[in-house]
PDB file of N, CA and C in Angstrom:
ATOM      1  N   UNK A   1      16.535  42.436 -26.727  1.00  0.00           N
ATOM      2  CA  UNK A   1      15.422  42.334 -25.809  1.00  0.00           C
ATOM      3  C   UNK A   1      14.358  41.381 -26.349  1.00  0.00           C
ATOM      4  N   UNK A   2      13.950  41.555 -27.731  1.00  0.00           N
ATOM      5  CA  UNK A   2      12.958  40.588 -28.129  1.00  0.00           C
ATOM      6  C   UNK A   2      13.557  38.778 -28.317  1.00  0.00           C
ATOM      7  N   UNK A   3      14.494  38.946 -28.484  1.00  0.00           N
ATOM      8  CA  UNK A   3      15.788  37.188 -28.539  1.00  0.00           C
ATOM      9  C   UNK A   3      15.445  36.872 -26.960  1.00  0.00           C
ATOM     10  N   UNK A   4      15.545  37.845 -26.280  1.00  0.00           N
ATOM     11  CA  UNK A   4      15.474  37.077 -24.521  1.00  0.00           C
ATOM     12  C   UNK A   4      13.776  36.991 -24.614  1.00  0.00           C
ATOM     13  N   UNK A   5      12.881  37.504 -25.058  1.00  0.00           N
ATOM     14  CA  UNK A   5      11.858  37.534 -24.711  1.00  0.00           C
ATOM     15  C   UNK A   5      11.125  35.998 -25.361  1.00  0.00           C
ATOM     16  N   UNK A   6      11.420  36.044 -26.514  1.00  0.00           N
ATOM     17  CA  UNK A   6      11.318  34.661 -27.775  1.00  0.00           C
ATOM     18  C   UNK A   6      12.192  33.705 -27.091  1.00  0.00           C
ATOM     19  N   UNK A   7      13.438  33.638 -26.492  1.00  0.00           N
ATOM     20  CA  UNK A   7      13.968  32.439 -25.949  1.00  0.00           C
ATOM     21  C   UNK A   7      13.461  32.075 -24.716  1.00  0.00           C
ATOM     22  N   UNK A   8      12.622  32.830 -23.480  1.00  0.00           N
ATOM     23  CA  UNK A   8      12.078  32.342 -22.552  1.00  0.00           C
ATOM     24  C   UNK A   8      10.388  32.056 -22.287  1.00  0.00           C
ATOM     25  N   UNK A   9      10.329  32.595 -23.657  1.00  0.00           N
ATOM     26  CA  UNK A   9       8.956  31.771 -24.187  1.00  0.00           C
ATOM     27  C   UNK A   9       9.210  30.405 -24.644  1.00  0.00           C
ATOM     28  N   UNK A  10      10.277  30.710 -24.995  1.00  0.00           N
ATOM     29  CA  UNK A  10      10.056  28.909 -25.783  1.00  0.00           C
ATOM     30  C   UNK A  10      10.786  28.470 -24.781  1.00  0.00           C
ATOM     31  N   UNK A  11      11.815  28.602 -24.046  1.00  0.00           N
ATOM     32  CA  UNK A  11      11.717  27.633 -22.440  1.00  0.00           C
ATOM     33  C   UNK A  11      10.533  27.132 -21.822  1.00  0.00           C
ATOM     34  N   UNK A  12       9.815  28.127 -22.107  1.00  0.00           N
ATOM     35  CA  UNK A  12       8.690  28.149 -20.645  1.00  0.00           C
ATOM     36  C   UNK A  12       7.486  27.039 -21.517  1.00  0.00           C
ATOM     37  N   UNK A  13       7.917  27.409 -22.937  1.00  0.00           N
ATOM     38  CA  UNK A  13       6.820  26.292 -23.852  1.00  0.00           C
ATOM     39  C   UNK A  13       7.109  25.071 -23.674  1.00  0.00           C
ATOM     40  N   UNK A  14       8.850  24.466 -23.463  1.00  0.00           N
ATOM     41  CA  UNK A  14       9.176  23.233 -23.816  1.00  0.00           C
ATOM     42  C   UNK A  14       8.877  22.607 -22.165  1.00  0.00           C
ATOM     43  N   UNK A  15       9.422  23.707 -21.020  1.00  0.00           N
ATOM     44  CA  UNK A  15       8.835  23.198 -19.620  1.00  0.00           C
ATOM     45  C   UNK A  15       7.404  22.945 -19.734  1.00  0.00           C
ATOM     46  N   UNK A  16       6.426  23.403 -20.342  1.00  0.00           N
ATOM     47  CA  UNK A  16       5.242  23.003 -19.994  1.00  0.00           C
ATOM     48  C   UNK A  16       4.723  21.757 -20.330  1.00  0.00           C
ATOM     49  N   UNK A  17       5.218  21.360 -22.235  1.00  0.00           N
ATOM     50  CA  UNK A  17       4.907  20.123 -22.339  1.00  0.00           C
ATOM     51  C   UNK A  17       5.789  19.025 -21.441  1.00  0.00           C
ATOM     52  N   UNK A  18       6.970  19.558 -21.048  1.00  0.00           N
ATOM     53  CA  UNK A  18       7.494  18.389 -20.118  1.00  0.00           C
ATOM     54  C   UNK A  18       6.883  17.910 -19.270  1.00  0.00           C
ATOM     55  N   UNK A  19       6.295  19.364 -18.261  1.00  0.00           N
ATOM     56  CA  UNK A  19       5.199  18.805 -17.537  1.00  0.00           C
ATOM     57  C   UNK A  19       4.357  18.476 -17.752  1.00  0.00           C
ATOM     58  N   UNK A  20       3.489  18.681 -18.589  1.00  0.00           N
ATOM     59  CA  UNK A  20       2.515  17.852 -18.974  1.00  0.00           C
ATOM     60  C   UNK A  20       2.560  16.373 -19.499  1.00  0.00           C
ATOM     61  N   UNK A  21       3.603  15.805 -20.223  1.00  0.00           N
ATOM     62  CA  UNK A  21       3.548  14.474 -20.114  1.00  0.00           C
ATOM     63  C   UNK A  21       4.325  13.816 -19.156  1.00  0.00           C
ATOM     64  N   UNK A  22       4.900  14.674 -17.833  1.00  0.00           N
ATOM     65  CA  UNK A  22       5.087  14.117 -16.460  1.00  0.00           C
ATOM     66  C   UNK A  22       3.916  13.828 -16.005  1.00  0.00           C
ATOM     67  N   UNK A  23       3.004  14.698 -16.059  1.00  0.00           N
ATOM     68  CA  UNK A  23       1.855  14.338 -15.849  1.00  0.00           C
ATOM     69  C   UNK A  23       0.762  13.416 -15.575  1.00  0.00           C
ATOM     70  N   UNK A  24       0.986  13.168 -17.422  1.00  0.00           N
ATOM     71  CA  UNK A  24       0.042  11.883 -17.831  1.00  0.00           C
ATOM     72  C   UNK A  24       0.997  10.494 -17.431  1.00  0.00           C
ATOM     73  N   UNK A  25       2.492  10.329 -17.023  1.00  0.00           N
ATOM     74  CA  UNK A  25       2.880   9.221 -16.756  1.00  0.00           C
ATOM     75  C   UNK A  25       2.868   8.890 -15.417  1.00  0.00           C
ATOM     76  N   UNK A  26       2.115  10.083 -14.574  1.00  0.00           N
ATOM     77  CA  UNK A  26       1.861   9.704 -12.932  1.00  0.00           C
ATOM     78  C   UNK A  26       0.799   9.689 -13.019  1.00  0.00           C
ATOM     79  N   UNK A  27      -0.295  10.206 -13.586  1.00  0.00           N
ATOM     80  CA  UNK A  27      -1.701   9.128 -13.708  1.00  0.00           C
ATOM     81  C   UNK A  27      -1.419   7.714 -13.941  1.00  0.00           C
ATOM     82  N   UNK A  28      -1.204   7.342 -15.166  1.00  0.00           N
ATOM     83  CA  UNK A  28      -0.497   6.105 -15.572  1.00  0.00           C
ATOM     84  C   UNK A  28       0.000   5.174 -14.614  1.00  0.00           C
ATOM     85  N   UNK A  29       0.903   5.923 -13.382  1.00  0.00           N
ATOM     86  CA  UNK A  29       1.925   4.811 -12.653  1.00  0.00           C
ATOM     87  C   UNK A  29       0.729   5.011 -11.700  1.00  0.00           C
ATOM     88  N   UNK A  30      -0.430   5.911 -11.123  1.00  0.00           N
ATOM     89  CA  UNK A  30      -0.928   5.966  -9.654  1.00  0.00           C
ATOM     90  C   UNK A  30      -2.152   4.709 -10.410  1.00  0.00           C
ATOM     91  N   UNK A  31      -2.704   5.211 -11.598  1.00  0.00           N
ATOM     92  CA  UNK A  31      -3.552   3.666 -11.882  1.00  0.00           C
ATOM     93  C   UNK A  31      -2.962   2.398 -11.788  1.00  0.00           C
ATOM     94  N   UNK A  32      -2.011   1.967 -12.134  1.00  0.00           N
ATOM     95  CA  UNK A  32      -1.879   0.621 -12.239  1.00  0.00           C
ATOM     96  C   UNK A  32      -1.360   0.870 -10.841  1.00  0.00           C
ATOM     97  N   UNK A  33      -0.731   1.462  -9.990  1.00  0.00           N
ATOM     98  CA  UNK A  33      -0.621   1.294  -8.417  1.00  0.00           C
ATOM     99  C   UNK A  33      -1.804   1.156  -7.827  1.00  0.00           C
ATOM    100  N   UNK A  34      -3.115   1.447  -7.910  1.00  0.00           N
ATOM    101  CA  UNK A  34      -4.182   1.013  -7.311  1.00  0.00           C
ATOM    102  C   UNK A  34      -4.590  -0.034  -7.866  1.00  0.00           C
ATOM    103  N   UNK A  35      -4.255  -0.506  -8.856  1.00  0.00           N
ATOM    104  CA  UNK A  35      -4.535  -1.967  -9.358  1.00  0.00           C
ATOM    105  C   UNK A  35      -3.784  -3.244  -9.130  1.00  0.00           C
ATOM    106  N   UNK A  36      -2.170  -2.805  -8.281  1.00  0.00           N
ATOM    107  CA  UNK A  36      -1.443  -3.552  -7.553  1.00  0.00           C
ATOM    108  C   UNK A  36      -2.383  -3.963  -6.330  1.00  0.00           C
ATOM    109  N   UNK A  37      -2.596  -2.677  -6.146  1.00  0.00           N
ATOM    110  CA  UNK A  37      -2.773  -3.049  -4.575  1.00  0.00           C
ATOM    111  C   UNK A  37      -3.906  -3.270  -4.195  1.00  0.00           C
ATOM    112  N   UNK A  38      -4.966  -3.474  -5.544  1.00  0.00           N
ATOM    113  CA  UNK A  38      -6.234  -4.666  -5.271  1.00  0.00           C
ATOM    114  C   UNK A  38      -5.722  -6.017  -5.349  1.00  0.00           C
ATOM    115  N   UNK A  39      -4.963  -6.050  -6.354  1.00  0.00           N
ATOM    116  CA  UNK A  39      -4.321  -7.644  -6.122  1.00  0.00           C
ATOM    117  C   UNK A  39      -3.917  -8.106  -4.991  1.00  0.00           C
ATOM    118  N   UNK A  40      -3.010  -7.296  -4.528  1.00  0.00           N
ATOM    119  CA  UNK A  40      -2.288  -7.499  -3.235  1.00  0.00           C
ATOM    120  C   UNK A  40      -3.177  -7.681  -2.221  1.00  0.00           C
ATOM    121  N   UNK A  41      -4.098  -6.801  -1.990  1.00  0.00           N
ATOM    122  CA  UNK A  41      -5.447  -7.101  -1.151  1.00  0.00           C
ATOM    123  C   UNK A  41      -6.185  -8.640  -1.312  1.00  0.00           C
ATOM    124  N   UNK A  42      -6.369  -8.758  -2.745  1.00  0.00           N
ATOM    125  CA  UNK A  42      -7.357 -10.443  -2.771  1.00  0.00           C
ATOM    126  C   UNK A  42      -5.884 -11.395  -2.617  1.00  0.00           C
ATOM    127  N   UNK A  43      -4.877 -11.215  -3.105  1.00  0.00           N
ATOM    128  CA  UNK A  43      -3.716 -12.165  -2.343  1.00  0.00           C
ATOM    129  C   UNK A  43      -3.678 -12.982  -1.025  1.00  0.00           C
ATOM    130  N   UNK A  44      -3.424 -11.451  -0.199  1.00  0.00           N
ATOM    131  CA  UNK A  44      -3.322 -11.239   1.302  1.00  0.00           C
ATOM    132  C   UNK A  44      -5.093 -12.180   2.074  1.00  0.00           C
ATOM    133  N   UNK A  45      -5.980 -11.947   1.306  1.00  0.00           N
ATOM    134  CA  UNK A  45      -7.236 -12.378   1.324  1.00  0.00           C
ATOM    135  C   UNK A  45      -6.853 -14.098   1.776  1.00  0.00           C
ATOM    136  N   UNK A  46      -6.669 -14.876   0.243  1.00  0.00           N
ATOM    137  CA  UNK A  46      -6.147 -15.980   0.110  1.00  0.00           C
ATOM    138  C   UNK A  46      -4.952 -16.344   1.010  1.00  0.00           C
ATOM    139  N   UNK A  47      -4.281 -15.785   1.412  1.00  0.00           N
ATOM    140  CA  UNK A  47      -2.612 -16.045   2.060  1.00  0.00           C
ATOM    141  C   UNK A  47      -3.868 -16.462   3.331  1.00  0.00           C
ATOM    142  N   UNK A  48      -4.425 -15.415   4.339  1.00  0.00           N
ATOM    143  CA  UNK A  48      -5.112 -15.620   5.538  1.00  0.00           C
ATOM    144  C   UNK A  48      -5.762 -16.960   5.289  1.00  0.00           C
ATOM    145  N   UNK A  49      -6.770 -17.312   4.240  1.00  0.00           N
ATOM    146  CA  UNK A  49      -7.408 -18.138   4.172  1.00  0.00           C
ATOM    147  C   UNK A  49      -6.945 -19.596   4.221  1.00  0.00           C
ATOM    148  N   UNK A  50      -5.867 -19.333   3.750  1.00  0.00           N
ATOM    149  CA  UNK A  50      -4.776 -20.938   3.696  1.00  0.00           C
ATOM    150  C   UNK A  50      -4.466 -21.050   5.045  1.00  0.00           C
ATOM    151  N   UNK A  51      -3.500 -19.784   5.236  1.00  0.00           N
ATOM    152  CA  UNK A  51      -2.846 -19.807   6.674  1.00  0.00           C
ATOM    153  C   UNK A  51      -3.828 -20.252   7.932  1.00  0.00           C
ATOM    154  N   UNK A  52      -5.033 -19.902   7.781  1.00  0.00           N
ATOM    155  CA  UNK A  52      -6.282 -20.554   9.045  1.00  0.00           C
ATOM    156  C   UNK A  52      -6.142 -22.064   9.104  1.00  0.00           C
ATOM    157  N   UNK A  53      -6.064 -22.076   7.605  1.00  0.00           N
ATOM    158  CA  UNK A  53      -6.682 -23.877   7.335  1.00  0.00           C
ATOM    159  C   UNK A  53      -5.379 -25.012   8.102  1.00  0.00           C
ATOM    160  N   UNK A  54      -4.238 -24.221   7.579  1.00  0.00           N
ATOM    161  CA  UNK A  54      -3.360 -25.132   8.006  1.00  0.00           C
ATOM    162  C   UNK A  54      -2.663 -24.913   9.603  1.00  0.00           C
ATOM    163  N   UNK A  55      -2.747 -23.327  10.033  1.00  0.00           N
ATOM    164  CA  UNK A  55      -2.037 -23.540  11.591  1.00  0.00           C
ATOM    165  C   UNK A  55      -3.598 -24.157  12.535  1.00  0.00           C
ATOM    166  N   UNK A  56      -2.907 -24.633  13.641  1.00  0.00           N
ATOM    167  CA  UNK A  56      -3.537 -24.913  14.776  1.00  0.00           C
ATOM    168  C   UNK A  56      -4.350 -23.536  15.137  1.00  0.00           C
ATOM    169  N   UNK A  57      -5.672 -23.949  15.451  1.00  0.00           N
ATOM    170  CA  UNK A  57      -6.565 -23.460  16.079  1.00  0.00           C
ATOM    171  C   UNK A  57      -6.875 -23.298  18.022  1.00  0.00           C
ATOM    172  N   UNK A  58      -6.888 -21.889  18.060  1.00  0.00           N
ATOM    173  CA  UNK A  58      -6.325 -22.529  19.989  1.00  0.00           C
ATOM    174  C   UNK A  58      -7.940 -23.184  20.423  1.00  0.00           C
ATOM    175  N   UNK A  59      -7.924 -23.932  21.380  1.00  0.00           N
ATOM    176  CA  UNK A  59      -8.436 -24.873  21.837  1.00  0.00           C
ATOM    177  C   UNK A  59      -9.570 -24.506  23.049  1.00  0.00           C
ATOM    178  N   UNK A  60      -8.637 -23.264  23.559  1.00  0.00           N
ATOM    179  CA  UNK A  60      -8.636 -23.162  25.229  1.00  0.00           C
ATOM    180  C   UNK A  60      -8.371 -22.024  25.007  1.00  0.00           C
ATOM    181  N   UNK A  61      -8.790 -20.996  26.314  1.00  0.00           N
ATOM    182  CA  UNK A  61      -8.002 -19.714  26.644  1.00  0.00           C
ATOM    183  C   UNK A  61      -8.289 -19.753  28.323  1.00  0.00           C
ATOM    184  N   UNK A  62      -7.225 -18.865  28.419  1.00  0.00           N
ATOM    185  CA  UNK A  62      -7.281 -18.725  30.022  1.00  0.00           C
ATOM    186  C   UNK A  62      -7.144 -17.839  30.340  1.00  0.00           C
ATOM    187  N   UNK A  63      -7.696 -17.334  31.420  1.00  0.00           N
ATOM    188  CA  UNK A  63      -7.154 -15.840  31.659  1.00  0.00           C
ATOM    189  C   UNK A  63      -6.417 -15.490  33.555  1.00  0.00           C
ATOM    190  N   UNK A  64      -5.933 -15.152  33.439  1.00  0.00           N
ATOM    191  CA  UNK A  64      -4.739 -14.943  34.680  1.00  0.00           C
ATOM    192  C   UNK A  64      -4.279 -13.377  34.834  1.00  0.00           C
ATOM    193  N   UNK A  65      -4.712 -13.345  36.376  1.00  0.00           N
ATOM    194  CA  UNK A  65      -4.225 -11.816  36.877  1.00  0.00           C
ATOM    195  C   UNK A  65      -2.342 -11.680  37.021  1.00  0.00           C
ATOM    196  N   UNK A  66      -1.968 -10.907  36.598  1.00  0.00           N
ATOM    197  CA  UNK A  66      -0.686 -10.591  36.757  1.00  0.00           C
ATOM    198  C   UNK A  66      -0.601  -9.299  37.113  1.00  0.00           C
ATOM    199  N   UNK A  67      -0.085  -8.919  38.233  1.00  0.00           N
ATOM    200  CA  UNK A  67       0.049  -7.514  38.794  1.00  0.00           C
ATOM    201  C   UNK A  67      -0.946  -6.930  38.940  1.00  0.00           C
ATOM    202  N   UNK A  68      -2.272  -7.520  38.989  1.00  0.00           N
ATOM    203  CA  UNK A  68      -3.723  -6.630  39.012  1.00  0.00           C
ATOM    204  C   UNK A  68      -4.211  -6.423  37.208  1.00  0.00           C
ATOM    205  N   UNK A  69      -3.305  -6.846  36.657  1.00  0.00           N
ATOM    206  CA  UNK A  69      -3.853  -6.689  35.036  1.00  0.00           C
ATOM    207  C   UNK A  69      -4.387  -7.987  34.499  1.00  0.00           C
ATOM    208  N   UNK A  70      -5.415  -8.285  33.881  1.00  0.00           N
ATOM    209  CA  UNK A  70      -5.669  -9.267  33.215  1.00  0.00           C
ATOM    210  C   UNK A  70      -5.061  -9.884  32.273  1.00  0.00           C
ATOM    211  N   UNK A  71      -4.436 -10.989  32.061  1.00  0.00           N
ATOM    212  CA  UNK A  71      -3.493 -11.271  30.925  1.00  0.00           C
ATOM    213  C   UNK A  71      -3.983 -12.126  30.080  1.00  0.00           C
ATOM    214  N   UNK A  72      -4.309 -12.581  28.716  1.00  0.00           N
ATOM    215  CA  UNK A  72      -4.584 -13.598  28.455  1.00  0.00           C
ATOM    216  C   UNK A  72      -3.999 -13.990  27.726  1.00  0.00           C
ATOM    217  N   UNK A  73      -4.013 -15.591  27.678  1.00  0.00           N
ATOM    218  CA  UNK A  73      -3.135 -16.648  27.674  1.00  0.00           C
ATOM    219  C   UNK A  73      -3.441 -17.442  26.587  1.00  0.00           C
ATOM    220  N   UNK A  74      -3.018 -17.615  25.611  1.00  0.00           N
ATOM    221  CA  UNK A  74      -3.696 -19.076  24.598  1.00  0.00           C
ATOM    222  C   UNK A  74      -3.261 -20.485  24.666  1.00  0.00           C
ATOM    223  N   UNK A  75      -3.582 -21.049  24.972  1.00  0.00           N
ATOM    224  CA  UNK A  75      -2.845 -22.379  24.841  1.00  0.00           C
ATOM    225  C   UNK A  75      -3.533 -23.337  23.779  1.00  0.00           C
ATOM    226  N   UNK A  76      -2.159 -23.652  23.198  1.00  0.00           N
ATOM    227  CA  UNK A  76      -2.499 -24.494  21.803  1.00  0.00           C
ATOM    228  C   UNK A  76      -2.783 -26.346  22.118  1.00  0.00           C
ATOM    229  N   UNK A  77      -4.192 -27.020  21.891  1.00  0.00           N
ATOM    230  CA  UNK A  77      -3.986 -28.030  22.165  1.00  0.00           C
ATOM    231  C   UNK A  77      -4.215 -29.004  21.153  1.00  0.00           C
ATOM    232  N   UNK A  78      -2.769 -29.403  20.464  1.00  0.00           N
ATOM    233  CA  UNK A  78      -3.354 -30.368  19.122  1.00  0.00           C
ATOM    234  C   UNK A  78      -3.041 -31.318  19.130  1.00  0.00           C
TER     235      UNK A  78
END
């Protein structure tokens, strides 16, 4: 009785530090994941900023009833 009692203590000891440095390595992975995904944010920032510079800008818009709904229309004039 005391061998089962001493062996599922020390299970329950070695599960705990397991979890516990499961733990500290998902702090670890959720920090540098929010530090991806500021990058990724000022990236995406820059990607838009290029992408303006170089596509065509629409010119014109128009707008036209279709079926009683308003539709609008862009037309590109470069």
């Amino acid at each position: 009785m005391f061998n089962d009692d001493l062996l599922a203590a020390t299970s329950i000891s070695k599960l705990l530090r397991l979890a516990q440095g499961n733990v500290v390595k998902l702090d670890t992975i959720l920090e540098n994941q929010a530090k991806f995904q500021e990058m990724l944010d000022a990236q995406q920032k820059d990607i838009l900023v290029i992408k303006a510079k170089i596509e065509p800008q629409p010119k014109e818009e128009e707008v036209k009833k279709v079926k009683g709904k308003a539709e609008r229309m862009t037309i590109f004039i470069a």
